[in-house]
Protein backbone atom coordinates (compact mmCIF):
# COMPACT_ATOMS: atom_id res chain seq x y z
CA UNK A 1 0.00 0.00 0.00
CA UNK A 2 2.95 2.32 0.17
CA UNK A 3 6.55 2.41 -0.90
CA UNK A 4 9.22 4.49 0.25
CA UNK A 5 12.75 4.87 -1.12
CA UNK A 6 16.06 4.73 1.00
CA UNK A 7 19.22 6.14 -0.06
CA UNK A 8 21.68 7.15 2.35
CA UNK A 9 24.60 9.63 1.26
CA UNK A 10 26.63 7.96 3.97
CA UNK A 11 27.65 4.89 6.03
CA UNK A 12 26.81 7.85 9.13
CA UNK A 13 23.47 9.02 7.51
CA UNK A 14 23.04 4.55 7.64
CA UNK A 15 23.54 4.85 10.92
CA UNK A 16 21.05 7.57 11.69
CA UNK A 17 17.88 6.12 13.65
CA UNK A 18 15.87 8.53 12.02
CA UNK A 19 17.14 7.43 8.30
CA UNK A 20 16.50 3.82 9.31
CA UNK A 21 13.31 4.38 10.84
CA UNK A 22 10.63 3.22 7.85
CA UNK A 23 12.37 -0.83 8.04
CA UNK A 24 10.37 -0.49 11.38
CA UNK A 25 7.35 -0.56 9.40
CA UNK A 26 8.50 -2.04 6.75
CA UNK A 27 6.87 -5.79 5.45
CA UNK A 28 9.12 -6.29 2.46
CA UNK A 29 12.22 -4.50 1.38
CA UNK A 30 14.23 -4.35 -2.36
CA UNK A 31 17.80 -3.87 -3.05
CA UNK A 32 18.23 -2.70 -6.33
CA UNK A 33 21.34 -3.27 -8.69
CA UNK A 34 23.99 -1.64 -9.95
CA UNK A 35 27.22 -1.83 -7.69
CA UNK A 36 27.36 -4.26 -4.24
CA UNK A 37 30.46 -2.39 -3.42
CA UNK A 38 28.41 0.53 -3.27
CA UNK A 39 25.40 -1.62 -1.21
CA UNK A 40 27.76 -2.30 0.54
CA UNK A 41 30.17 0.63 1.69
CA UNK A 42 26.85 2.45 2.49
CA UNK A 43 24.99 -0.35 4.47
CA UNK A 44 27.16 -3.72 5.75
CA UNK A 45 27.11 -3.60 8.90
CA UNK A 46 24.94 -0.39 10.00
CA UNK A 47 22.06 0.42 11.68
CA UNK A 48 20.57 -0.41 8.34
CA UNK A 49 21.76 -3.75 8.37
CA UNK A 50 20.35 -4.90 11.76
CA UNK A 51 16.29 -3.40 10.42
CA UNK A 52 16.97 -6.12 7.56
CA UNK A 53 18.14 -9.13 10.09
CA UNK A 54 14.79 -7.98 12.03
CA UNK A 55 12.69 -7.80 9.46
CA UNK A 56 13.52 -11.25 8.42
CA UNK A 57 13.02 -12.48 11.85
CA UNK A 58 9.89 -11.27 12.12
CA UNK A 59 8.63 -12.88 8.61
CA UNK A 60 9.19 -10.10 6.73
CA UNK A 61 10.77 -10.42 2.91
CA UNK A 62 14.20 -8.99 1.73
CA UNK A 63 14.78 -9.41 -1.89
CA UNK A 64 17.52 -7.74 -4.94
CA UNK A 65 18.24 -7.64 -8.43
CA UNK A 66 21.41 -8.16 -9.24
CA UNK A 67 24.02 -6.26 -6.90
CA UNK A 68 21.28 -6.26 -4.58
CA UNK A 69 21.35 -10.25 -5.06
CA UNK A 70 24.89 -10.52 -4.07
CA UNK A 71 24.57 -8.35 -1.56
CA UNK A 72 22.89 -10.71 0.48
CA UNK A 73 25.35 -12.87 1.94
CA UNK A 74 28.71 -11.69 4.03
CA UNK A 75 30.61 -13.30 1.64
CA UNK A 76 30.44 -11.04 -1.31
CA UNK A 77 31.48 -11.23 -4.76
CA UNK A 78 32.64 -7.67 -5.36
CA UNK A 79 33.98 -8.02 -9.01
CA UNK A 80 36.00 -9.77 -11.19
CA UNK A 81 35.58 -11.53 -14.27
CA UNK A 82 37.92 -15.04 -13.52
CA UNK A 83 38.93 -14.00 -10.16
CA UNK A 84 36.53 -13.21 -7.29
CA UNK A 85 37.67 -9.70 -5.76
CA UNK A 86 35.39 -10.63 -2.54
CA UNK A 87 34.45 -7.93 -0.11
CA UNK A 88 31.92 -8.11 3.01
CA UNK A 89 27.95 -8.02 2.31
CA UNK A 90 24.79 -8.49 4.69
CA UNK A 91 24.99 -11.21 6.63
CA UNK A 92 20.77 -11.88 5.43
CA UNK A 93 21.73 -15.53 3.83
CA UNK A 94 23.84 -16.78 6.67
CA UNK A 95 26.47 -19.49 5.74
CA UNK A 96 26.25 -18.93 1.67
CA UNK A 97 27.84 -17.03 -1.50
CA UNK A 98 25.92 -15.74 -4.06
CA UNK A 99 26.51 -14.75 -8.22
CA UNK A 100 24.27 -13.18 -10.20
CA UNK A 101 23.83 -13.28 -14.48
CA UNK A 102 25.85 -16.63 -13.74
CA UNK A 103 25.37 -18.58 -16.65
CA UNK A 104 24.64 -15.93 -19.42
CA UNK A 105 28.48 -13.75 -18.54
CA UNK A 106 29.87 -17.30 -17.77
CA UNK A 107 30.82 -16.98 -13.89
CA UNK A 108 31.35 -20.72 -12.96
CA UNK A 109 34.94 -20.32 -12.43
CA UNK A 110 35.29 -17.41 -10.31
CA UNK A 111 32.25 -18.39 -7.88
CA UNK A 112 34.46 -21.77 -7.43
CA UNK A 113 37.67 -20.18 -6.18
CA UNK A 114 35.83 -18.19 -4.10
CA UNK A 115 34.22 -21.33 -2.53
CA UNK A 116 37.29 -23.20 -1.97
CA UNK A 117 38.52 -20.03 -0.16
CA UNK A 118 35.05 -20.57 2.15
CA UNK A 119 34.83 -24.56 2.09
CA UNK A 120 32.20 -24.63 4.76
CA UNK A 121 29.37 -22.18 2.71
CA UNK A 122 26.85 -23.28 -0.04
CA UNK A 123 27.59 -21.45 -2.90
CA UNK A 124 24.77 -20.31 -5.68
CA UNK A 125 25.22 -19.22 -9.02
CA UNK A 126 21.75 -17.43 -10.07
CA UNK A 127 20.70 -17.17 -13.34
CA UNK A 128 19.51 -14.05 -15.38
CA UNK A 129 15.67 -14.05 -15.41
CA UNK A 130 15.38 -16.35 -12.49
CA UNK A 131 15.40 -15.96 -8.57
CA UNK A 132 16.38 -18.11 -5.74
CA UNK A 133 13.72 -17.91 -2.85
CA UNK A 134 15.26 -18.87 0.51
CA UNK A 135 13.03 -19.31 3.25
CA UNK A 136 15.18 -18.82 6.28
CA UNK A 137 12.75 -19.78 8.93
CA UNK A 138 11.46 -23.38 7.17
CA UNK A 139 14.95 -24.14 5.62
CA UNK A 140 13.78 -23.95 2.13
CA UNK A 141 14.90 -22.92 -1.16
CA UNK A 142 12.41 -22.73 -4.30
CA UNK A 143 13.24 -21.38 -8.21
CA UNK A 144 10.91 -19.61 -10.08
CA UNK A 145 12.37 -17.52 -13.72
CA UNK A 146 12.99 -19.34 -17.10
CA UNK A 147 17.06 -20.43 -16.47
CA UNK A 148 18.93 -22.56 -13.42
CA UNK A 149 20.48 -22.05 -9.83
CA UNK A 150 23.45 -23.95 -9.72
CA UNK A 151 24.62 -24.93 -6.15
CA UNK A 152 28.13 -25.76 -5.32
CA UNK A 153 27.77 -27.78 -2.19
CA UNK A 154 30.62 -28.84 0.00
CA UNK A 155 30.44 -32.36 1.16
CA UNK A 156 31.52 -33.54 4.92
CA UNK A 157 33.32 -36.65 4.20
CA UNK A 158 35.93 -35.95 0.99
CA UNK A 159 36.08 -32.37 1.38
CA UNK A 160 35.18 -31.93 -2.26
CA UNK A 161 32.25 -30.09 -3.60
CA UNK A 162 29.37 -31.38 -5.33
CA UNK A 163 27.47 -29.23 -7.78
CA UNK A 164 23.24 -29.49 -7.71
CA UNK A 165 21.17 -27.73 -10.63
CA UNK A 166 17.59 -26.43 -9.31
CA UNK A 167 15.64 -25.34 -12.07
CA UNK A 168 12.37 -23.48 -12.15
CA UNK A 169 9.42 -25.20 -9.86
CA UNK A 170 12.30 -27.22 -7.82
CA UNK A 171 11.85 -26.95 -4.14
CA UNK A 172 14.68 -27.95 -1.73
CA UNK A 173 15.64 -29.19 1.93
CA UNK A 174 18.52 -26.22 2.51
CA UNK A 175 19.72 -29.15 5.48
CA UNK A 176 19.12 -31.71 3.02
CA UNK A 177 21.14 -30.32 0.28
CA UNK A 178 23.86 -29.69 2.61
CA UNK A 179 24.17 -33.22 4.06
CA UNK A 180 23.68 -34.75 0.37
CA UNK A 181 20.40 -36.32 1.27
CA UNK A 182 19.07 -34.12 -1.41
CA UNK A 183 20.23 -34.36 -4.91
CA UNK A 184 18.93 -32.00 -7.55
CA UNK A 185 20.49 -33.18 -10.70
CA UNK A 186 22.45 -35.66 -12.26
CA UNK A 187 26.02 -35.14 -13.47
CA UNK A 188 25.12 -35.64 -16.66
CA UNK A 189 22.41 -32.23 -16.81
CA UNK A 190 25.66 -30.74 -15.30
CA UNK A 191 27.78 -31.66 -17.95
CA UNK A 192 24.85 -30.74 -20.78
CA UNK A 193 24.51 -27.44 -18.98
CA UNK A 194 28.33 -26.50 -18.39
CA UNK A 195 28.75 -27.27 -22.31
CA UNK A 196 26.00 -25.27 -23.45
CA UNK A 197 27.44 -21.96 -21.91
């Protein structure tokens, strides 16, 4: 029924109780894209930071396009093409590492370095045109949009990861996919998908 738009000028003005005041009331909030360095110099740990966390505890919804996708997690891709320059996002998606336009700009290998530098978080490559949906409290993830989520899972007992496609309608355990009681996709829709990018 309303809409209002934040934009600090300033990690200080993120800090301000007044500027921070509307995530009181706030059921749902968007981070757009354009730069997560920016999302996050302004934001990452600030004032503004602990109305998200809230908000999701209370059953509110945090979403983002984009920057505002990889954004979510406090393991952040910054840039880089090959090489992940990593740098420190909201700690919303706890435990994970998220890519955006992954398939269609061909970002397989730099969200895997950045994994084995962080062997102990899921990893997700999203898709242009398609969204992951975590729900925090219930431990699920869902896919909706007309491409793939691909998952780079670590596994307990080798130490090597596993990689899981979720495509559009797929709904996953998060504990399940972690422990490898839940497996998405054969290695052979891997190896189809890989090749077609």
């Amino acid at each position: 029924t309303s809409i209002r738009v934040l934009q600090a000028a300033s990690r200080e003005e993120s800090n301000l109780a007044e500027f921070a005041m509307p995530l009181d009331e706030a059921t749902g909030v968007w981070l757009s894209g354009g730069q997560q360095a920016l999302l996050s110099d302004r934001y990452a740990g600030t004032l503004v930071e602990d109305k998200l966390v809230a908000l999701l505890k209370q059953g509110g919804v945090v979403g983002g396009s984009s920057a505002g996708a990889a954004a979510m997690s406090k393991v952040m891709i910054e840039q880089g093409s090959d090489e992940a320059i990593e740098g420190q996002g909201f700690d919303l998606f706890q435990d994970a590492i998220i890519d955006q336009h992954f398939l269609r700009r061909n970002r397989l290998n730099r969200l895997i370095r950045l994994s084995e530098s962080h062997p102990d978080r899921l990893a997700f490559g999203i898709d242009e045109g398609t969204a992951l949906v975590v729900q925090i409290h219930k431990g699920r993830l869902g896919i909706i949009g007309s491409s793939y989520v691909l998952a780079c899972v670590p596994t307990t007992e080798s130490g090597t990861r596993r990689f899981e496609i979720m495509k559009s309608g797929d709904h996953i355990d998060l504990a399940g996919l972690k422990s490898g009681r839940v497996k998405v996709s054969s290695p052979a829709e891997l190896d189809s998908l890989l090749s077609d990018e």
